[in-house]
Protein backbone atom coordinates (compact mmCIF):
# COMPACT_ATOMS: atom_id res chain seq x y z
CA UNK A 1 96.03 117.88 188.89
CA UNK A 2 97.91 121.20 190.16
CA UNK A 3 101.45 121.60 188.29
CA UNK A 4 104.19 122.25 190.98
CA UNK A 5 108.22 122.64 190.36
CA UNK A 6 110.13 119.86 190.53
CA UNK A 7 113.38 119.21 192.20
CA UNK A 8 115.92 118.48 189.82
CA UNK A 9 118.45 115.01 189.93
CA UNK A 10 121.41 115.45 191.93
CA UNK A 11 123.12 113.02 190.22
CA UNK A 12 124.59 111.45 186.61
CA UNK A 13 122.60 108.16 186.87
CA UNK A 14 124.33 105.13 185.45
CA UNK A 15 121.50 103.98 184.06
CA UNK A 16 117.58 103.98 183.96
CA UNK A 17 115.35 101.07 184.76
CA UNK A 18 111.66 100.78 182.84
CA UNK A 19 108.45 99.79 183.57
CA UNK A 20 106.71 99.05 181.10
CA UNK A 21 102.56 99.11 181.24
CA UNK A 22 100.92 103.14 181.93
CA UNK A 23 104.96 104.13 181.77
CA UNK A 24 106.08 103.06 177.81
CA UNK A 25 102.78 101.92 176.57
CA UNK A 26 99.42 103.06 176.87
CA UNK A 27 98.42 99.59 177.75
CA UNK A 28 96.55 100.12 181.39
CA UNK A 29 93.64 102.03 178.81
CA UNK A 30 93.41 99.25 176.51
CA UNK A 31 93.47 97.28 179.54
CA UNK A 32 90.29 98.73 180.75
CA UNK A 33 88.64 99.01 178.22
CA UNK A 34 88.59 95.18 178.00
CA UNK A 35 87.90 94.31 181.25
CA UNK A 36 84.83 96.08 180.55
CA UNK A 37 84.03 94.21 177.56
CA UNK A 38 84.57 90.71 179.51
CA UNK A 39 82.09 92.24 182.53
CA UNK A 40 79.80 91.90 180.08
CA UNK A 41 80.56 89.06 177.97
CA UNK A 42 80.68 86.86 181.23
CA UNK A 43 77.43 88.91 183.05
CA UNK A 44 79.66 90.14 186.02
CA UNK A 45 79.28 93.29 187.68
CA UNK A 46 82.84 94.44 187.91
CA UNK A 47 83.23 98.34 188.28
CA UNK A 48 86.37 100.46 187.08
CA UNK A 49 87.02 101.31 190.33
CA UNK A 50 87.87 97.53 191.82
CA UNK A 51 90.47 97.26 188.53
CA UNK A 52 91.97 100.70 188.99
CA UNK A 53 93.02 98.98 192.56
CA UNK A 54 94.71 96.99 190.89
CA UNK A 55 97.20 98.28 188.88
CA UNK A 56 100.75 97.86 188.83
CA UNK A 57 100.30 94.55 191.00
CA UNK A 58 101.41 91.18 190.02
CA UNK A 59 99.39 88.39 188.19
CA UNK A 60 99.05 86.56 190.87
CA UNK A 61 98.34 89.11 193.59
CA UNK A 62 95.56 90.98 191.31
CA UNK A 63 93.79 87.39 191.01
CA UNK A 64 94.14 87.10 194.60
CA UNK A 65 92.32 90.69 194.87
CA UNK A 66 89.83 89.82 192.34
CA UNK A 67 88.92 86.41 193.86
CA UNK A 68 88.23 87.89 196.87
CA UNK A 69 86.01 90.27 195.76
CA UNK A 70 84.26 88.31 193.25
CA UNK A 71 84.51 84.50 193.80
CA UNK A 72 87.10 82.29 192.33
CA UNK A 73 84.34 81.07 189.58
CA UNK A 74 83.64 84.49 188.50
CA UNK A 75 87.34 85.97 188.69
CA UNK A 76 88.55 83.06 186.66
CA UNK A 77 86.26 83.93 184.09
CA UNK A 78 86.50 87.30 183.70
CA UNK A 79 90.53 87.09 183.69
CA UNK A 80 90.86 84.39 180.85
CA UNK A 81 87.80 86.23 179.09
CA UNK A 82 89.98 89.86 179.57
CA UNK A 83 93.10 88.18 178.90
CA UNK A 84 92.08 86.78 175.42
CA UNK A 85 90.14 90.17 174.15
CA UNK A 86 93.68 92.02 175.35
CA UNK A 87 96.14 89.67 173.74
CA UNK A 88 94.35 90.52 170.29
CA UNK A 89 95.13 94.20 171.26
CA UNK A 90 98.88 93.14 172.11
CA UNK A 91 98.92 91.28 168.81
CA UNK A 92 98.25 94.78 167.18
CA UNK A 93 100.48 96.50 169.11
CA UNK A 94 99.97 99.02 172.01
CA UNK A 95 100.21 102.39 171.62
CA UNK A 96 103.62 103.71 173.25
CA UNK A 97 103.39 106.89 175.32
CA UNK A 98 104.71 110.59 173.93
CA UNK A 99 108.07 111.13 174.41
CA UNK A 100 109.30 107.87 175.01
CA UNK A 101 111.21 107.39 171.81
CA UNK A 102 112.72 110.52 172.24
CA UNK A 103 113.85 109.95 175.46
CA UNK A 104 115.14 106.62 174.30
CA UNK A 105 117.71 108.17 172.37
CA UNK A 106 118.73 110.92 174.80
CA UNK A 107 119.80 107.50 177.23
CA UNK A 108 121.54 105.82 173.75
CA UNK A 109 122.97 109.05 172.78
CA UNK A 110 124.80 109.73 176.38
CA UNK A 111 126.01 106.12 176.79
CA UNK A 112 123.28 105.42 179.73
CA UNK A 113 122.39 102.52 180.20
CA UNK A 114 118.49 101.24 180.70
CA UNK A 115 116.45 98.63 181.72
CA UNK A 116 113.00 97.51 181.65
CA UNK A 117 111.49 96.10 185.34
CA UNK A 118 107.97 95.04 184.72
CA UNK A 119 106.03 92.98 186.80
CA UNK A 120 103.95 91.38 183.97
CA UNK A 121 105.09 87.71 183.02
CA UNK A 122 107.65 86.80 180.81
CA UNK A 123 105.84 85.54 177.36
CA UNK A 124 103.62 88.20 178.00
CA UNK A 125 106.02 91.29 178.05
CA UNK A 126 108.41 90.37 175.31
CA UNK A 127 105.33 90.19 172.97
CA UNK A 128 104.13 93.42 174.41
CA UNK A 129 107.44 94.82 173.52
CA UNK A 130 108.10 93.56 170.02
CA UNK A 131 104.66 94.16 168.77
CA UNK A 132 105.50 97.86 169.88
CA UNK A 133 108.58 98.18 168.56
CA UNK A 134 110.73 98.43 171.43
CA UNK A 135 112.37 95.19 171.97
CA UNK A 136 115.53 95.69 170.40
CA UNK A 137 115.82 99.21 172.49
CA UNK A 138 116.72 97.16 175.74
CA UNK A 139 119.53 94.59 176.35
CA UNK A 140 118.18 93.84 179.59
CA UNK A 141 114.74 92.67 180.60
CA UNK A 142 113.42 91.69 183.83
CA UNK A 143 109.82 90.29 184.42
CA UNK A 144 107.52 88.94 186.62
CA UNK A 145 108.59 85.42 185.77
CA UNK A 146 112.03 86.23 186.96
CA UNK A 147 111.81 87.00 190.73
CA UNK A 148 110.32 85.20 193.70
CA UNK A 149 108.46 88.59 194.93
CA UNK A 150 106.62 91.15 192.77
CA UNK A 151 106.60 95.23 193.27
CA UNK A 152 105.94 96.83 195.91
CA UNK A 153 109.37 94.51 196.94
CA UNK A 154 112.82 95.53 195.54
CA UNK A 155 113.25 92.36 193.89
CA UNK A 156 112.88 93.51 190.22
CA UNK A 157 114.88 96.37 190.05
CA UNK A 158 117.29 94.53 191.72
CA UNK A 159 117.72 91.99 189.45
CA UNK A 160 117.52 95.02 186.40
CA UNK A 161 120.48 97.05 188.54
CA UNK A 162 122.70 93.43 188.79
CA UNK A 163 122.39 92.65 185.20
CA UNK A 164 123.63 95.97 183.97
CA UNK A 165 126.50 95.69 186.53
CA UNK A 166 125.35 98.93 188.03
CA UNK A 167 124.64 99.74 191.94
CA UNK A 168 121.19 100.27 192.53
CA UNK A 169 121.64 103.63 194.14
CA UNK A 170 122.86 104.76 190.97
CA UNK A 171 119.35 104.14 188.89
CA UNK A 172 116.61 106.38 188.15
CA UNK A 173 113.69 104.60 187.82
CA UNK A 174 110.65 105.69 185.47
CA UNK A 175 107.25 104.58 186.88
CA UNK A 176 103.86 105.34 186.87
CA UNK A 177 102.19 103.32 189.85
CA UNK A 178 102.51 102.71 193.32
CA UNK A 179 103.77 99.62 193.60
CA UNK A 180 106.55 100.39 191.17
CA UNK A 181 107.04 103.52 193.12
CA UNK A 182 107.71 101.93 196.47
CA UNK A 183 109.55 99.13 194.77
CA UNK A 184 112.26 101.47 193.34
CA UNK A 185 112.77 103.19 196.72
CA UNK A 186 112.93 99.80 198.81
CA UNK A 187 115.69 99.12 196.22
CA UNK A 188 117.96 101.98 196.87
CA UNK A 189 117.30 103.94 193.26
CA UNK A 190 115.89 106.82 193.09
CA UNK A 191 111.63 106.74 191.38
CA UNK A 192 110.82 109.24 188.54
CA UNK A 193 106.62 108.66 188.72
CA UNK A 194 104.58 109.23 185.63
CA UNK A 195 100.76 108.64 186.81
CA UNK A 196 98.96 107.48 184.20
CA UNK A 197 95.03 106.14 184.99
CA UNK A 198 95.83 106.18 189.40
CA UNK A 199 96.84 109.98 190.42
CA UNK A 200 99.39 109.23 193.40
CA UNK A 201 97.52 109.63 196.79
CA UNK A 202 98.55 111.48 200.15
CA UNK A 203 100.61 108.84 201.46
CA UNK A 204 102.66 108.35 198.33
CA UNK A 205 103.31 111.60 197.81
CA UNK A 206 104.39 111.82 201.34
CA UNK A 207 107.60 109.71 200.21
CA UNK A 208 108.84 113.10 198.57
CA UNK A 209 109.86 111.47 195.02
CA UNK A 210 110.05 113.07 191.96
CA UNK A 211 106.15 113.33 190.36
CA UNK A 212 106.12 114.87 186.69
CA UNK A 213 103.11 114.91 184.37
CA UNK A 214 104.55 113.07 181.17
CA UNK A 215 107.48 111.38 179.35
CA UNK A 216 108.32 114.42 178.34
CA UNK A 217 109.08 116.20 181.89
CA UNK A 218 111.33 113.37 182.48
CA UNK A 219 113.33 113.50 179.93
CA UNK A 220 113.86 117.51 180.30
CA UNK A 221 115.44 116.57 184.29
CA UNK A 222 117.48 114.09 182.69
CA UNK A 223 118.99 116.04 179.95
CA UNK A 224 119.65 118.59 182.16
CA UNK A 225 121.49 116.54 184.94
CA UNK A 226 123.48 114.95 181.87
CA UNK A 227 123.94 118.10 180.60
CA UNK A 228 125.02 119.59 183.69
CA UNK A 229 122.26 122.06 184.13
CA UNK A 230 120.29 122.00 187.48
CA UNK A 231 117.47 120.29 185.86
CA UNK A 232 114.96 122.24 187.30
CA UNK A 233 111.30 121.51 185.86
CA UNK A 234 107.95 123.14 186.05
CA UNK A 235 105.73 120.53 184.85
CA UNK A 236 105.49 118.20 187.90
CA UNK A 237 102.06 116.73 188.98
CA UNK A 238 99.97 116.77 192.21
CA UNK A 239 97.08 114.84 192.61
């Protein structure tokens, strides 16, 4: 992916709202990786490409996708068969991503506050996140479990902004896919994206947000903007 300059924040945000899996942990490789092992424990031809589709969607929509493609039979089993070889990988604890701990406690230092939005369940994400060491980092956590409509709608970083007492237009949000992405701009905030696996395509990019190449990037426009400086970066991404 070409590098390009990227524009820096125009504003202090009040705080910055998380996602969690391909953004904080390295979870949507481990996730692969044993989706292939369940194609073929349960005998199902499954290729990378129909789970790369779905990233970043909700539970319940992915089935849906999967289903389709596959039969309910076959879905089902490949799901609780994935499901069970990731959970011992959760149990371990997922990698997090580089720079995230650092960028952690730029936010602490400065007094900003953050967030995570994740559209993975409940039960699910806190063990995620204490496994990984990051529970106690975050006052406020927002799932899946906890609205009525999953990313790509607004609905979970709306809830995120309203528990922190904070205006959504006033967020940066850190995500890495689509869904996420177009979730954060229906809400008003304004989307840092972090591909991880899924490179943004033409019509994403078309929205004109923010695209940087790591954790890292990130937190170099955010220092600067909290710093004052114009937060100009040269590490952005296009796919």
């Amino acid at each position: 992916m070409a590098e390009f300059a990227v524009r820096p924040l125009d504003f202090v945000p009040a705080a910055v709202l998380f996602d969690m899996d391909g953004l904080m942990l390295d979870s949507e490789r481990a996730m692969l990786e044993t989706w292939r092992e369940a194609a073929l424990t349960e005998s199902i031809d499954a290729d990378d490409g129909l789970w790369l589709s779905m990233v970043g969607m909700h539970d319940r929509a992915s089935f849906a996708m999967l289903a389709g493609h596959l039969g309910e039979d076959a879905a089902t089993r490949l799901r609780d068969t994935s499901y069970r070889l990731y959970d011992e990988r959760v149990v371990a604890g997922l990698p997090r991503k580089n720079g995230l701990l650092e960028l952690l406690d730029l936010l602490e230092a400065r007094g900003i506050a953050k967030a995570v939005a994740t559209s993975t369940r409940r039960e699910r994400a806190l063990s995620k996140l204490a496994a990984s060491g990051l529970i106690d980092r975050f006052g406020v956590i927002v799932t899946g479990s906890d609205v009525e409509h999953p990313k790509p709608a607004p609905d979970i970083y709306l809830l995120a902004a309203r528990e922190l007492g904070v205006d959504p237009r006033r967020c940066v949000v850190l995500e890495d896919s689509e869904p996420g992405v177009r979730a954060a701009l229906a809400a008003g905030a304004t989307p840092i994206q972090v591909p991880d696996l899924v490179a943004p395509g033409e019509e994403l990019r078309g929205f004109g947000h923010r695209i940087v190449a790591s954790l890292g990037r990130a937190h170099e426009l955010l220092d600067a903007v909290l710093r004052g400086g114009d937060g100009r970066v040269a590490g952005g991404v296009r796919g």
